[in-house]
C-alpha atoms as a PDB file:
ATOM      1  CA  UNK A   1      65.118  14.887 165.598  1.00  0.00           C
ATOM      2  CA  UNK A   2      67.693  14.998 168.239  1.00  0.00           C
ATOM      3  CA  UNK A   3      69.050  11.476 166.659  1.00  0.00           C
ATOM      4  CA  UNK A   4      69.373  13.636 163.127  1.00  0.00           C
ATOM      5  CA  UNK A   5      71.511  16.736 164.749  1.00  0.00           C
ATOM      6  CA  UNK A   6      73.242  14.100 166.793  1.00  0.00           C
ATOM      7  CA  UNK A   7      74.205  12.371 162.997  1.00  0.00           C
ATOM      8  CA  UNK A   8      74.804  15.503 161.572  1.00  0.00           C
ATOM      9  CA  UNK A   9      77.145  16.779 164.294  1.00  0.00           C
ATOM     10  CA  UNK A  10      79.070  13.369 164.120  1.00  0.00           C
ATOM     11  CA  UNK A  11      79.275  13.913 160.224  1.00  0.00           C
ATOM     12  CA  UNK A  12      80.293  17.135 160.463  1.00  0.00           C
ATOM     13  CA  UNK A  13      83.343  16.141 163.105  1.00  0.00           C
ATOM     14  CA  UNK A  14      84.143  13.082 161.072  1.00  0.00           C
ATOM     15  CA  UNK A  15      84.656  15.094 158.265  1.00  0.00           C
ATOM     16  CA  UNK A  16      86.345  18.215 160.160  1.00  0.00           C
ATOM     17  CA  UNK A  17      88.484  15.708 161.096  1.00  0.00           C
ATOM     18  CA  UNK A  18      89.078  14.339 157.781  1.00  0.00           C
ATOM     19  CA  UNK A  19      90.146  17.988 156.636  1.00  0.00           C
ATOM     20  CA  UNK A  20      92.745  18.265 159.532  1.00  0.00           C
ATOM     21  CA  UNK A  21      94.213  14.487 159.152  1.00  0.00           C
ATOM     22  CA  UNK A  22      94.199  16.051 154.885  1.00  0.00           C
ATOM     23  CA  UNK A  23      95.612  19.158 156.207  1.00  0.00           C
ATOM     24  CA  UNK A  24      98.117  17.570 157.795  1.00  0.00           C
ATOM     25  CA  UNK A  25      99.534  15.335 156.056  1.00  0.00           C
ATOM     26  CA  UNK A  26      99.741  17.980 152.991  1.00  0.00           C
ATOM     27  CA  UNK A  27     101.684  20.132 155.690  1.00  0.00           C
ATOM     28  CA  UNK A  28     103.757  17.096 156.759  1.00  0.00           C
ATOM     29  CA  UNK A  29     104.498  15.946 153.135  1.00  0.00           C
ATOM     30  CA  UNK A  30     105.743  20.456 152.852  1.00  0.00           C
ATOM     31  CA  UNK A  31     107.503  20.069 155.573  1.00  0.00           C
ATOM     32  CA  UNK A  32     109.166  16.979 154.373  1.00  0.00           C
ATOM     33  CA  UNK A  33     110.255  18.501 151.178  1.00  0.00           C
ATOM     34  CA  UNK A  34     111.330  21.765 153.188  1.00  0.00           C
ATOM     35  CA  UNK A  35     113.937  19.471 155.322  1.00  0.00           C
ATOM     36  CA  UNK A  36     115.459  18.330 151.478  1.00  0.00           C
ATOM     37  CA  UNK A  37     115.575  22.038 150.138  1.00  0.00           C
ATOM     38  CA  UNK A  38     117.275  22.876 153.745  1.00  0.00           C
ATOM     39  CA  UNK A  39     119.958  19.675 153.252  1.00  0.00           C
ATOM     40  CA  UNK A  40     120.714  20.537 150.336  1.00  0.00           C
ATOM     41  CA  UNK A  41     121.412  24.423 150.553  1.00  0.00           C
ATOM     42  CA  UNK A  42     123.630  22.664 153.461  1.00  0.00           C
ATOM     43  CA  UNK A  43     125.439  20.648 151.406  1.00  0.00           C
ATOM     44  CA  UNK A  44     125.504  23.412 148.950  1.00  0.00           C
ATOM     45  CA  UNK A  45     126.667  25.827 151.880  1.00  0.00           C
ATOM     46  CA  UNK A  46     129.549  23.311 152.592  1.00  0.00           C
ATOM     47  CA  UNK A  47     130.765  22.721 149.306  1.00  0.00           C
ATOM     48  CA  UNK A  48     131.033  26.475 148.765  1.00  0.00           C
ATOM     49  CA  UNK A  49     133.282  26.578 151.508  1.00  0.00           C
ATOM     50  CA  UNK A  50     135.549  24.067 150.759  1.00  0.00           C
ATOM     51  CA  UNK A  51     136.247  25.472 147.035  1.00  0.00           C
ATOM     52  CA  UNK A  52     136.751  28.767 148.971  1.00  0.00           C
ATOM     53  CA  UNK A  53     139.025  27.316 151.205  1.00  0.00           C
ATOM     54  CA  UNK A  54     140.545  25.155 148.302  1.00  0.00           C
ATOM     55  CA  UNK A  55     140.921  28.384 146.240  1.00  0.00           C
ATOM     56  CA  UNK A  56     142.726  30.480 149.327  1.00  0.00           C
ATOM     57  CA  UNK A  57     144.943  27.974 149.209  1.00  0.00           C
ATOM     58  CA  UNK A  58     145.539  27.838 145.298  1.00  0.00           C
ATOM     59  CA  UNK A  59     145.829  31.678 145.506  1.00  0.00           C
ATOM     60  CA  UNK A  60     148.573  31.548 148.397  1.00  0.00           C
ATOM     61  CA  UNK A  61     150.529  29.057 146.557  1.00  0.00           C
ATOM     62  CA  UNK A  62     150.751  31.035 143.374  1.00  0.00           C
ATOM     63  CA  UNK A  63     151.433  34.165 145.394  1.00  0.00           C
ATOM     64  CA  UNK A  64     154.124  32.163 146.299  1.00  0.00           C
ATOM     65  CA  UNK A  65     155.248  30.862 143.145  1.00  0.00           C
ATOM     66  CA  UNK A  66     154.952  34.354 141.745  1.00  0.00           C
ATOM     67  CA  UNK A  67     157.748  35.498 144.295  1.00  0.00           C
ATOM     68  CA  UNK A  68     159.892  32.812 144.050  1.00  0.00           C
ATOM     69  CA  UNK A  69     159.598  33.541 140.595  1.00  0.00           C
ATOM     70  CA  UNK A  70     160.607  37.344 141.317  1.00  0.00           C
ATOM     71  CA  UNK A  71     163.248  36.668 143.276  1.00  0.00           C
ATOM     72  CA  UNK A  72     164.772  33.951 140.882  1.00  0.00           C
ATOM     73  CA  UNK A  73     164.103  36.645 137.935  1.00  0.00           C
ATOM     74  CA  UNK A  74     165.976  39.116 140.469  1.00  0.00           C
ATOM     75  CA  UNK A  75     168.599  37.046 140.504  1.00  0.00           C
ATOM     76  CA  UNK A  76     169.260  36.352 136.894  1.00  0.00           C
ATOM     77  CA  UNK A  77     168.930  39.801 136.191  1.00  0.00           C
ATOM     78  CA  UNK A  78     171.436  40.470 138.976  1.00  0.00           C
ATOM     79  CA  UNK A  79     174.164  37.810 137.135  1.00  0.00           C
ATOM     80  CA  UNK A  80     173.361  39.633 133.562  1.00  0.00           C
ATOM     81  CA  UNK A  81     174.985  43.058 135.140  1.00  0.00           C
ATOM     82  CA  UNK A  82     177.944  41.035 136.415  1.00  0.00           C
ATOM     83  CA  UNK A  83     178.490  39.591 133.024  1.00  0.00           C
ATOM     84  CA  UNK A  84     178.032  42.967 131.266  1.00  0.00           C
ATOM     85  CA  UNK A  85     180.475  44.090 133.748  1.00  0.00           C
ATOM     86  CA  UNK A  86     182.894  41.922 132.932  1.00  0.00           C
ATOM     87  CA  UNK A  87     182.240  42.423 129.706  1.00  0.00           C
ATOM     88  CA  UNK A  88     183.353  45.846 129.185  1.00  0.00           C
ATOM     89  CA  UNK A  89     186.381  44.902 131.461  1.00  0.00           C
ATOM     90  CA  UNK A  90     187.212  41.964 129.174  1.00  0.00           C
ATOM     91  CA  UNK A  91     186.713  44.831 126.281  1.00  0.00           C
ATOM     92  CA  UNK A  92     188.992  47.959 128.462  1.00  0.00           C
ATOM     93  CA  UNK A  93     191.302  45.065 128.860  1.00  0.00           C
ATOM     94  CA  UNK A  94     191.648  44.139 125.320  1.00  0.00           C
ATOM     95  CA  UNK A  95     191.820  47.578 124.375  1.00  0.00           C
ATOM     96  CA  UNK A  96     194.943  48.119 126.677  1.00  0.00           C
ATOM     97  CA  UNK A  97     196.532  44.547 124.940  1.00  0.00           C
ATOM     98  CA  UNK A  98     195.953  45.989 121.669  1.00  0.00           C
ATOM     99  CA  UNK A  99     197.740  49.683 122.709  1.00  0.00           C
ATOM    100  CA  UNK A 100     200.470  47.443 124.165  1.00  0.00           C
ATOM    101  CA  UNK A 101     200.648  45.262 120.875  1.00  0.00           C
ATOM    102  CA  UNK A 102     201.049  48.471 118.975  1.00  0.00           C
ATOM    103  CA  UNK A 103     203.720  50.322 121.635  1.00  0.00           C
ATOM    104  CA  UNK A 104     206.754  47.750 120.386  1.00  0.00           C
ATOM    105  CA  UNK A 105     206.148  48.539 116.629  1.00  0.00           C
ATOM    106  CA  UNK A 106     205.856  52.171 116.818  1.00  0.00           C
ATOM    107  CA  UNK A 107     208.946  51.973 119.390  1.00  0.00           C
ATOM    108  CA  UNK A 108     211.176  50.386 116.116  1.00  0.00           C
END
């Protein structure tokens, strides 16, 4: 009798033991796929921040594109005035030639 709890104390270690050695390898195998998941949000985490960085960069170059774009716009605009400018002095100016065209004849 003491031979049969001895055996049934052994089998019911043995397979105790079977559970944990099951138990852990079913947590070793979660924790194995845990480490993945964690790499990848990683590499996920890393990528995002180099399109951010990539896209600051993008941003800051077209900010200034956009304002050399201003300023060259600025300046075109600022040679159009000029030219209209001398454009009505071209026109006052032909408009005095034309009164002094017309002085001589009325003077005969």
């Amino acid at each position: 009798e003491a031979q049969e709890l001895t055996q049934t104390k052994e089998e019911e270690l043995f397979s105790s033991i079977q559970g944990w050695k099951a138990h852990t390898a079913a947590a070793e195998t979660q924790r194995s796929h845990l480490e993945a998941h964690i790499k990848a949000l990683r590499d996920a985490h890393q990528t995002i921040e180099k399109e951010r960085d990539e896209s600051k960069a993008a941003v800051e170059q077209l900010s200034q594109q956009v304002l050399g774009e201003k300023l060259l716009i600025d300046y075109i605009e600022g040679w159009k005035n000029h030219v209209t400018a001398l454009e009505c002095q071209l026109s006052d100016l032909m408009a005095e030639l034309e009164a002094l065209r017309d002085v001589p004849a009325k003077v005969e």
